[in-house]
PDB file of N, CA and C in Angstrom:
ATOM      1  N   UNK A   1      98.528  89.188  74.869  1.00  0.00           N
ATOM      2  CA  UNK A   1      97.446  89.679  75.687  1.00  0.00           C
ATOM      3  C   UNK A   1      98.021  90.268  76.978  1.00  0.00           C
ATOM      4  N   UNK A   2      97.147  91.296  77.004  1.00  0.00           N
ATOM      5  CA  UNK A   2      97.989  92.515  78.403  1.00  0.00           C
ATOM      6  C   UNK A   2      97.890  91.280  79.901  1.00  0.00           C
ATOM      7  N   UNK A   3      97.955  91.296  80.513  1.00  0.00           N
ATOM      8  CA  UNK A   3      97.646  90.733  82.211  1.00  0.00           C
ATOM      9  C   UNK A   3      97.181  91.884  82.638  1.00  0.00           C
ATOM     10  N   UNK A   4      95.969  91.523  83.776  1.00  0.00           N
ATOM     11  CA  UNK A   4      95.722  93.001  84.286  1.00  0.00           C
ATOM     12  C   UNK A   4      96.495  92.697  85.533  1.00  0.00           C
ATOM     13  N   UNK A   5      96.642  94.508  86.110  1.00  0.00           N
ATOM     14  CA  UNK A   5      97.630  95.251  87.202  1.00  0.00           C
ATOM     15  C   UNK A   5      96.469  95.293  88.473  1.00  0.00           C
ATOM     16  N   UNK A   6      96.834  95.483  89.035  1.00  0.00           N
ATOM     17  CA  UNK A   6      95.973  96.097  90.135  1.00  0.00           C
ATOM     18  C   UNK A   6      96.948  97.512  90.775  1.00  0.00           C
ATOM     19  N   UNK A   7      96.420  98.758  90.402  1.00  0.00           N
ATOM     20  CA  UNK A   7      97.084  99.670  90.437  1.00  0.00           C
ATOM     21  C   UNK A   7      96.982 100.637  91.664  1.00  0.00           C
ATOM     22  N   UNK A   8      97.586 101.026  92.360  1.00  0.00           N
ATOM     23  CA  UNK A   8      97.960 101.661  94.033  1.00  0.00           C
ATOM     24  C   UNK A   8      98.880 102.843  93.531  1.00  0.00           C
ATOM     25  N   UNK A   9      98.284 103.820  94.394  1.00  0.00           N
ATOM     26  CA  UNK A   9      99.195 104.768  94.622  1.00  0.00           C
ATOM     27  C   UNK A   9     101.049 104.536  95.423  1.00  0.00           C
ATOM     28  N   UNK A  10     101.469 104.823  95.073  1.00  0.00           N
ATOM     29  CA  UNK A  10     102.918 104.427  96.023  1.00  0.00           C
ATOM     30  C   UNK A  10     102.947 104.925  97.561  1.00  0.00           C
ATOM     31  N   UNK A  11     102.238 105.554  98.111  1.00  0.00           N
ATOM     32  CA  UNK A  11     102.134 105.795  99.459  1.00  0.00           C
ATOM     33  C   UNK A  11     101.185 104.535 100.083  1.00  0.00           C
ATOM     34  N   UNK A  12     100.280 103.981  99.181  1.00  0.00           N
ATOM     35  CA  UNK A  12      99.321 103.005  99.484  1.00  0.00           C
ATOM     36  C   UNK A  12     100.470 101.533  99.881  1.00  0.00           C
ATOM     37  N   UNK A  13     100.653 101.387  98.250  1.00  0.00           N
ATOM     38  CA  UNK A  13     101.750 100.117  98.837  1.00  0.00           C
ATOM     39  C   UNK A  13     102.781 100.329  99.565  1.00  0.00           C
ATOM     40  N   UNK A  14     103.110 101.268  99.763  1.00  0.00           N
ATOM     41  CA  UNK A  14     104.606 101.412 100.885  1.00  0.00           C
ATOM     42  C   UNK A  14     103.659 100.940 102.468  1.00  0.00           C
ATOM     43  N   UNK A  15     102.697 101.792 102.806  1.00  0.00           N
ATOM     44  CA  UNK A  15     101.797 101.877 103.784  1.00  0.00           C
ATOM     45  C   UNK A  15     101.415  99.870 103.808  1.00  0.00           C
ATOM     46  N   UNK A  16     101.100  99.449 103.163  1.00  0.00           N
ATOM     47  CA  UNK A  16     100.772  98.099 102.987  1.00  0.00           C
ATOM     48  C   UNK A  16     102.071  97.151 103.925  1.00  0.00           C
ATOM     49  N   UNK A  17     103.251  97.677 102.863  1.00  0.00           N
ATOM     50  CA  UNK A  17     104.519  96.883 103.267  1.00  0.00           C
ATOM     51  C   UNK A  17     104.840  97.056 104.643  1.00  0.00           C
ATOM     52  N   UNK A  18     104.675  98.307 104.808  1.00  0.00           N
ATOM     53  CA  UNK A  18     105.155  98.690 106.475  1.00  0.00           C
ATOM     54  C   UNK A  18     104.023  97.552 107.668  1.00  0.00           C
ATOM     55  N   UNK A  19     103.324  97.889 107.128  1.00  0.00           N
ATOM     56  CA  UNK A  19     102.090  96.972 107.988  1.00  0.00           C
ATOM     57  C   UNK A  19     102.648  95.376 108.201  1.00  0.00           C
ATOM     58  N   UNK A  20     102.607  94.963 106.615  1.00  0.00           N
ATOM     59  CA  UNK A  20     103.130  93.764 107.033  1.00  0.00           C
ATOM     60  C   UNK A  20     104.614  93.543 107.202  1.00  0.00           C
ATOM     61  N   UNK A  21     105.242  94.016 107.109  1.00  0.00           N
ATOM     62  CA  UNK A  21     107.003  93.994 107.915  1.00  0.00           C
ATOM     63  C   UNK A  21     106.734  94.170 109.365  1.00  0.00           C
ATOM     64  N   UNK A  22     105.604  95.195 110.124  1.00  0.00           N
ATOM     65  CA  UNK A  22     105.500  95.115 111.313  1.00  0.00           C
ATOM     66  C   UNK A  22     104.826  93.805 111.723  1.00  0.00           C
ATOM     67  N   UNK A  23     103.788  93.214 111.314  1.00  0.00           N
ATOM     68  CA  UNK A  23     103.186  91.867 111.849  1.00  0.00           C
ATOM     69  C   UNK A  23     104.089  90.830 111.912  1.00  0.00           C
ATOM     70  N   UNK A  24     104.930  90.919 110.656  1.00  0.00           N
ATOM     71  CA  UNK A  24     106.405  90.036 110.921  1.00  0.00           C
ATOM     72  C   UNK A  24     107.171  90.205 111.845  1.00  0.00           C
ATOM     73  N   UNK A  25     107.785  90.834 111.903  1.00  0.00           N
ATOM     74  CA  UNK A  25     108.548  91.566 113.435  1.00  0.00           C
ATOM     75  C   UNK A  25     107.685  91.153 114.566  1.00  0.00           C
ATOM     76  N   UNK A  26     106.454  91.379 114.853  1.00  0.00           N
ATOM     77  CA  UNK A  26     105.577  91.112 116.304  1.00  0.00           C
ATOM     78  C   UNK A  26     105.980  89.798 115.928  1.00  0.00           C
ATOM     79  N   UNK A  27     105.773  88.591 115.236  1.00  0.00           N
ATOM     80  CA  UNK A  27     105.894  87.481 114.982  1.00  0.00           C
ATOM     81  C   UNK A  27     107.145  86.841 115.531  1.00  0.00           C
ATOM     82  N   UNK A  28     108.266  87.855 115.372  1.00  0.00           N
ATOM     83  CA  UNK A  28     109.957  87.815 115.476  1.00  0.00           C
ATOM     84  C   UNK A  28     110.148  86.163 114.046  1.00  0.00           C
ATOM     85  N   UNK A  29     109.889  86.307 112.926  1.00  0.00           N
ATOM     86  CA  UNK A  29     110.191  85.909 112.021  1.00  0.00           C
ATOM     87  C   UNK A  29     111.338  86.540 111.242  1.00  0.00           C
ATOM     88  N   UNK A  30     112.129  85.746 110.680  1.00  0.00           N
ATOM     89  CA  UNK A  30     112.689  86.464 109.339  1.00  0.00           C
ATOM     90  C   UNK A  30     112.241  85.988 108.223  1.00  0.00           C
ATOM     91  N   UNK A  31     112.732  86.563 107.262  1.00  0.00           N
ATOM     92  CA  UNK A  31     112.392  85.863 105.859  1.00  0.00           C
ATOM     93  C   UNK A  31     112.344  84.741 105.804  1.00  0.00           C
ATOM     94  N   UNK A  32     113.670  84.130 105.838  1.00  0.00           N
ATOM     95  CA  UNK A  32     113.593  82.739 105.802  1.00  0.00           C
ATOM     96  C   UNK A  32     112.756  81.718 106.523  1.00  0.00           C
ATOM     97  N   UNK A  33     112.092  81.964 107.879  1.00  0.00           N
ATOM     98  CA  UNK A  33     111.332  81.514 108.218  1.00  0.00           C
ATOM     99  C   UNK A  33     110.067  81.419 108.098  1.00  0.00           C
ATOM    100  N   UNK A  34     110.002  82.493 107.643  1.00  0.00           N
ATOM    101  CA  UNK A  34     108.650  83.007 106.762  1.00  0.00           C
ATOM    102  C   UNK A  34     108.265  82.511 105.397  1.00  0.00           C
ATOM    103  N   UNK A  35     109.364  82.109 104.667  1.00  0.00           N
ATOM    104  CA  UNK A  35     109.361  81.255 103.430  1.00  0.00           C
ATOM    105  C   UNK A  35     108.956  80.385 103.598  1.00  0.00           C
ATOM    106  N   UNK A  36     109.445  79.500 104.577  1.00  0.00           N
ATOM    107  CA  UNK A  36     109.470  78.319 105.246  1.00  0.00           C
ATOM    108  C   UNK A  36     107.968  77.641 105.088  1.00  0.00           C
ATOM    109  N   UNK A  37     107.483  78.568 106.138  1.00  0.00           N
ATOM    110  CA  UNK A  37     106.006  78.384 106.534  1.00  0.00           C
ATOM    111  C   UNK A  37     104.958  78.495 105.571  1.00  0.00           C
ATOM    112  N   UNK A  38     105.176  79.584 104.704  1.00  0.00           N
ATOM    113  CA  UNK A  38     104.035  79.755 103.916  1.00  0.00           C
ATOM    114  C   UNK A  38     104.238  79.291 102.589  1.00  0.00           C
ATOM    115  N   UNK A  39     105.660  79.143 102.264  1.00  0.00           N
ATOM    116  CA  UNK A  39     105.655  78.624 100.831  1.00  0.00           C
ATOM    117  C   UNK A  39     105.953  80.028 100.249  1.00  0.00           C
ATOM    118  N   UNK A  40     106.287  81.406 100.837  1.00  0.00           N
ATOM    119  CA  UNK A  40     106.085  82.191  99.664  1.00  0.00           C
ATOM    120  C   UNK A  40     107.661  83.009  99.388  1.00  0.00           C
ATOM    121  N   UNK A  41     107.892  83.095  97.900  1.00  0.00           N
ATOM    122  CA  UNK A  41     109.287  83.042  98.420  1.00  0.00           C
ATOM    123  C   UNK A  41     109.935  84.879  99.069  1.00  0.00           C
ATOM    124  N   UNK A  42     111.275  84.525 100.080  1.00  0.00           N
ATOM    125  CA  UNK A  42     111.210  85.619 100.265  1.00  0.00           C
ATOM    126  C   UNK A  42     111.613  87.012  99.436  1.00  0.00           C
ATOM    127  N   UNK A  43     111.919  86.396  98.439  1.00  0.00           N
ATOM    128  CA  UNK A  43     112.269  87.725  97.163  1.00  0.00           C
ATOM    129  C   UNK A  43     110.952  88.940  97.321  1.00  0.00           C
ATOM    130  N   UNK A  44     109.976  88.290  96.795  1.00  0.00           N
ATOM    131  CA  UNK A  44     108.366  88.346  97.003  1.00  0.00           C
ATOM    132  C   UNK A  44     108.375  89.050  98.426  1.00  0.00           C
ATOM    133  N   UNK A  45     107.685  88.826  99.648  1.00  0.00           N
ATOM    134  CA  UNK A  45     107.755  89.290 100.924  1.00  0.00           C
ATOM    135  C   UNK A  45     108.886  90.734 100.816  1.00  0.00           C
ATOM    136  N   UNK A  46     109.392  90.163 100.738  1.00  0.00           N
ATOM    137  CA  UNK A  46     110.687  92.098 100.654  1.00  0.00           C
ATOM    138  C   UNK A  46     110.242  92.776  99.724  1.00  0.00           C
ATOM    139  N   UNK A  47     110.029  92.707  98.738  1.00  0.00           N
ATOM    140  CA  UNK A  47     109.760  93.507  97.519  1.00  0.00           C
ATOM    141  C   UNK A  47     108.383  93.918  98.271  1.00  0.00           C
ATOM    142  N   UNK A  48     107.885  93.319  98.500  1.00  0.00           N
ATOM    143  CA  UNK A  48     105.965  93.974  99.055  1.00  0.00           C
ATOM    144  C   UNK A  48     106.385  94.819 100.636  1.00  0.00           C
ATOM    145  N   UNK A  49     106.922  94.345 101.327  1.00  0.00           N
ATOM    146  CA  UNK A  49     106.998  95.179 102.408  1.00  0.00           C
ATOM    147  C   UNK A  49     107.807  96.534 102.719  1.00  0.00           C
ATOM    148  N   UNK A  50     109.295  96.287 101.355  1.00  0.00           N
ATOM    149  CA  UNK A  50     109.672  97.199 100.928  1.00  0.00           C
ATOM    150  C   UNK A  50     108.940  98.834 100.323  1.00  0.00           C
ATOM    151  N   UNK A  51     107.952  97.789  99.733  1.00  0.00           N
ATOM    152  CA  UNK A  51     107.096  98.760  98.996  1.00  0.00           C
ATOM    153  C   UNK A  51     107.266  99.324  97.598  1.00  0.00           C
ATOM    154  N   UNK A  52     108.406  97.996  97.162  1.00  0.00           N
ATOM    155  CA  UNK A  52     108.544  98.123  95.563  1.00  0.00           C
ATOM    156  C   UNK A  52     107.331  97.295  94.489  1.00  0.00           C
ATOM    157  N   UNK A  53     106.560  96.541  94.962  1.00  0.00           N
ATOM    158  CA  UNK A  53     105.787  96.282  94.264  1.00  0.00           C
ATOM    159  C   UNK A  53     104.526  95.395  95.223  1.00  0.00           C
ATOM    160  N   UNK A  54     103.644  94.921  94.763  1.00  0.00           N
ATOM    161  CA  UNK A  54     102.364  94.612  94.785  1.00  0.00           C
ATOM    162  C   UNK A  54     101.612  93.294  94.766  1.00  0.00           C
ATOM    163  N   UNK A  55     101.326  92.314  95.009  1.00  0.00           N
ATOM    164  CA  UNK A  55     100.596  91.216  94.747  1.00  0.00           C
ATOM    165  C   UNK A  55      99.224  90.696  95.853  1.00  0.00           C
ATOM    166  N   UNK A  56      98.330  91.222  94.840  1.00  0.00           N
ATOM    167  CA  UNK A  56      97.338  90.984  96.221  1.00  0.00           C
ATOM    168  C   UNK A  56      96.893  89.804  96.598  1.00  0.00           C
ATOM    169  N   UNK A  57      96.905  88.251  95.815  1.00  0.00           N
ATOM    170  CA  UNK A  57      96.930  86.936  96.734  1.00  0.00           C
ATOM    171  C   UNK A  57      97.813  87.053  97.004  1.00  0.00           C
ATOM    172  N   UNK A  58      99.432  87.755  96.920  1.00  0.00           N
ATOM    173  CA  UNK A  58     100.284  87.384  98.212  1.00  0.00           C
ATOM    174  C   UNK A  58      99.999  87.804  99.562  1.00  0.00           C
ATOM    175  N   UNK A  59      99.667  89.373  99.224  1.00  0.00           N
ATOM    176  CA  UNK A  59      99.347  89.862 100.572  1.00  0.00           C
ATOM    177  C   UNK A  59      97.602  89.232 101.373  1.00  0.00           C
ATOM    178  N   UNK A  60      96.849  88.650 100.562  1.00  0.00           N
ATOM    179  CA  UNK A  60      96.017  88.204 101.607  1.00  0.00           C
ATOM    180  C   UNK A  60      95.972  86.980 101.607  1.00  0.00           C
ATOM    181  N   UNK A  61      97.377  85.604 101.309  1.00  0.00           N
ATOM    182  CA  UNK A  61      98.076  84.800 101.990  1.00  0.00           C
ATOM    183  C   UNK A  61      98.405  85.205 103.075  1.00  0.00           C
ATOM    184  N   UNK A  62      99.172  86.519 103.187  1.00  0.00           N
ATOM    185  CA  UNK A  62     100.215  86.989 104.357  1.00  0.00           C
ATOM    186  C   UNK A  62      99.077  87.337 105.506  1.00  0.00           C
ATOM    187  N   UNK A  63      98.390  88.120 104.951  1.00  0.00           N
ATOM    188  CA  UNK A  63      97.479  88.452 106.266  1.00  0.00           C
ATOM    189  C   UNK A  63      96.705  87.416 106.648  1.00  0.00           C
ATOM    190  N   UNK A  64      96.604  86.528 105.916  1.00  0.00           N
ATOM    191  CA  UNK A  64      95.547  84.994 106.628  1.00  0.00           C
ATOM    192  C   UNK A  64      96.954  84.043 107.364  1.00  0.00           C
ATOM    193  N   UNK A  65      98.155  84.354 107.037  1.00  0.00           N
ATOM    194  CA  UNK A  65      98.947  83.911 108.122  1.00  0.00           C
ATOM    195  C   UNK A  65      98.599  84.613 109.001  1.00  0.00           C
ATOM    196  N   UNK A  66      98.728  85.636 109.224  1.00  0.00           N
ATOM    197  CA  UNK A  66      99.175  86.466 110.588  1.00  0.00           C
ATOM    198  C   UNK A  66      98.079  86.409 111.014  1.00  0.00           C
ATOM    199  N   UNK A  67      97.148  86.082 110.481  1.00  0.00           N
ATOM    200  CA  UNK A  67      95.467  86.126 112.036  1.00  0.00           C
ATOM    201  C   UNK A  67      95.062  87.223 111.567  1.00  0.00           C
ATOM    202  N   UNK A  68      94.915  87.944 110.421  1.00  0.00           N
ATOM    203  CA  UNK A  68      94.689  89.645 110.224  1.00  0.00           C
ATOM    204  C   UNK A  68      93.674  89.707 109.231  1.00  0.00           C
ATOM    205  N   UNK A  69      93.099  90.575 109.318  1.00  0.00           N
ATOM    206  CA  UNK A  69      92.369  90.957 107.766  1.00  0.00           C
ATOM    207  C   UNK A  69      92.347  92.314 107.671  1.00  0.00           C
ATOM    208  N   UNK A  70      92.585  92.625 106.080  1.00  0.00           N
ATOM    209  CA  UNK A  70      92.763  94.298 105.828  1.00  0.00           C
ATOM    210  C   UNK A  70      91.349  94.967 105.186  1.00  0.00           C
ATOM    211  N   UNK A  71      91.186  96.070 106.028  1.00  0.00           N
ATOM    212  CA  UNK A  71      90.140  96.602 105.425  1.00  0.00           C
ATOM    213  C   UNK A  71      90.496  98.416 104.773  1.00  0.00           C
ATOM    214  N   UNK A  72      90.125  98.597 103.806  1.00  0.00           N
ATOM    215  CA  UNK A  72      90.357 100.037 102.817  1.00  0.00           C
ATOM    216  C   UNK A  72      89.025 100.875 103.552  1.00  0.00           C
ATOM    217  N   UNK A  73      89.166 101.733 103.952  1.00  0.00           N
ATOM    218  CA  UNK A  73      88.322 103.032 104.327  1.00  0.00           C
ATOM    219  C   UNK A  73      88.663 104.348 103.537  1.00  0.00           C
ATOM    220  N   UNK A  74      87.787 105.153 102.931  1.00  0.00           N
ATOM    221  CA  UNK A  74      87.997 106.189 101.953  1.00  0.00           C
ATOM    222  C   UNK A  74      87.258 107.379 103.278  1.00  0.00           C
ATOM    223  N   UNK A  75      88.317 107.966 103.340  1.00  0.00           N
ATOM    224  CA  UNK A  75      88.227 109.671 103.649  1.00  0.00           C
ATOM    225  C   UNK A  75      88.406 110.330 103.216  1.00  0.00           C
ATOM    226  N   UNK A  76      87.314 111.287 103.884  1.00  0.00           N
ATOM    227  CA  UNK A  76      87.919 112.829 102.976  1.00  0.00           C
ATOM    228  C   UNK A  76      89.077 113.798 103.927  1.00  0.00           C
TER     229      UNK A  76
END
């Protein structure tokens, strides 16, 4: 049986990762400390902020660390 994807353009998740690599940085965390805290490992965290791949309870773990919430707006 397939698993479903949740599928993003690659400018979307890169745009995602950058966001949260910057809230990390304001934080002055590294990975490892960041593992630490949330339990999540940092393989995971790089790969998403990198912008090689995707997990959306990771990323709205990450943003309920950081005090944040993400909202999607569609323009034309």
């Amino acid at each position: 049986m397939a698993k479903n994807k949740f599928f993003m353009d690659k400018e979307t998740i890169k745009e995602i990762g950058f966001n949260l690599w910057k809230m990390r940085r304001d934080k002055r965390l590294t990975l490892k400390q960041l593992e630490i805290q949330t339990r999540i490992p940092a393989k995971i965290v790089e790969k998403i902020e990198i912008g090689r791949s995707i997990n959306c309870s990771t990323v709205r773990k990450l943003t309920k660390f950081y005090g944040k919430k993400m909202k999607i707006v569609f323009e034309e």
